[in-house]
Protein backbone atom coordinates (compact mmCIF):
# COMPACT_ATOMS: atom_id res chain seq x y z
CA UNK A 1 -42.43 79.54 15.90
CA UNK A 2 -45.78 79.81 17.69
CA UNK A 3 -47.95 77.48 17.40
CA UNK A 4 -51.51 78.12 15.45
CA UNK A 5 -53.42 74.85 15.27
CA UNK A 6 -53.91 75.26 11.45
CA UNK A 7 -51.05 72.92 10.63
CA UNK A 8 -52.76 70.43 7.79
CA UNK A 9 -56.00 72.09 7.44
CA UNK A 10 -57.21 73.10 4.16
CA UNK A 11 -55.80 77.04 3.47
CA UNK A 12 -59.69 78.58 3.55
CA UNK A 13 -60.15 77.21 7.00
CA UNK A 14 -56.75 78.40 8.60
CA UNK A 15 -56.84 81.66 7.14
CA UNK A 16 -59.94 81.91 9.06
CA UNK A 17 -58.37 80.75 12.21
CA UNK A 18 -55.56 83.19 12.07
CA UNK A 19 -57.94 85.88 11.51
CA UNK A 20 -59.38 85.38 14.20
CA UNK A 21 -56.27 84.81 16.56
CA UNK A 22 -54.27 87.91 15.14
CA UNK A 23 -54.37 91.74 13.95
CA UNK A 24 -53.83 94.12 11.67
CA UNK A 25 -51.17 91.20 9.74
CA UNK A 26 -50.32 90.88 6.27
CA UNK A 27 -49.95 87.13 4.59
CA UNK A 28 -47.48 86.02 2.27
CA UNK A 29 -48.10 82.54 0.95
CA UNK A 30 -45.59 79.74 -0.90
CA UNK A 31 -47.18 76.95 -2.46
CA UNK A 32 -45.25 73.78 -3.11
CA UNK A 33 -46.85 70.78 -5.38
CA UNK A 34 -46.78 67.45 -4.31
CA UNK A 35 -48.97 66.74 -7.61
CA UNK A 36 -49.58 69.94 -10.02
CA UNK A 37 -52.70 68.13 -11.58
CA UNK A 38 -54.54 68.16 -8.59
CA UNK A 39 -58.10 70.43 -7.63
CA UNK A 40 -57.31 73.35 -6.12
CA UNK A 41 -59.50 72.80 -2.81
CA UNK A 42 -56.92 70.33 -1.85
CA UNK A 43 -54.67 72.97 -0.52
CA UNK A 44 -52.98 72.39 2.50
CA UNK A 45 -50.93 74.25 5.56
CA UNK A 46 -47.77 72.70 5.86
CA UNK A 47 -45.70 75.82 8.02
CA UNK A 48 -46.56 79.49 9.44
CA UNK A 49 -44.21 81.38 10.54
CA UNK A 50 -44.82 85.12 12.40
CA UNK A 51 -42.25 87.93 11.80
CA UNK A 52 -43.28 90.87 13.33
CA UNK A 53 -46.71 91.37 11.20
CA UNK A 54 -46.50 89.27 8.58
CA UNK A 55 -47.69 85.70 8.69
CA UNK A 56 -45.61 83.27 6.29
CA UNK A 57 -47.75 79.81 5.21
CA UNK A 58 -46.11 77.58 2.89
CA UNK A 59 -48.88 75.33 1.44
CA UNK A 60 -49.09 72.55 -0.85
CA UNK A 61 -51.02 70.40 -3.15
CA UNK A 62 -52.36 66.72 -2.51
């Protein structure tokens, strides 16, 4: 797994970073809920994984 530097940060702000770091990808996100009554803007990257051109981020909730 290669490492992004977007581990933790909110999902807006990593999506920008791996925009920036990679091209012509697709995303695929899986959310996970640590709390499902929680604001929305608390999501948070917990993995990304690269295969081939597809970026997989599993995010969740706090």
């Amino acid at each position: 797994m290669e490492n992004y530097d977007v581990l933790g940060l909110e999902l807006e702000e990593g999506l920008k970073i791996l925009k920036d770091k990679l091209d012509n990808f697709h995303i695929n996100i899986t959310e996970t809920y640590v709390n499902k009554e929680v604001d929305n803007s608390q999501r948070r990257i917990l993995r990304v994984k690269k295969e081939n051109n597809t970026v997989n981020i599993v995010i969740g909730y706090f």
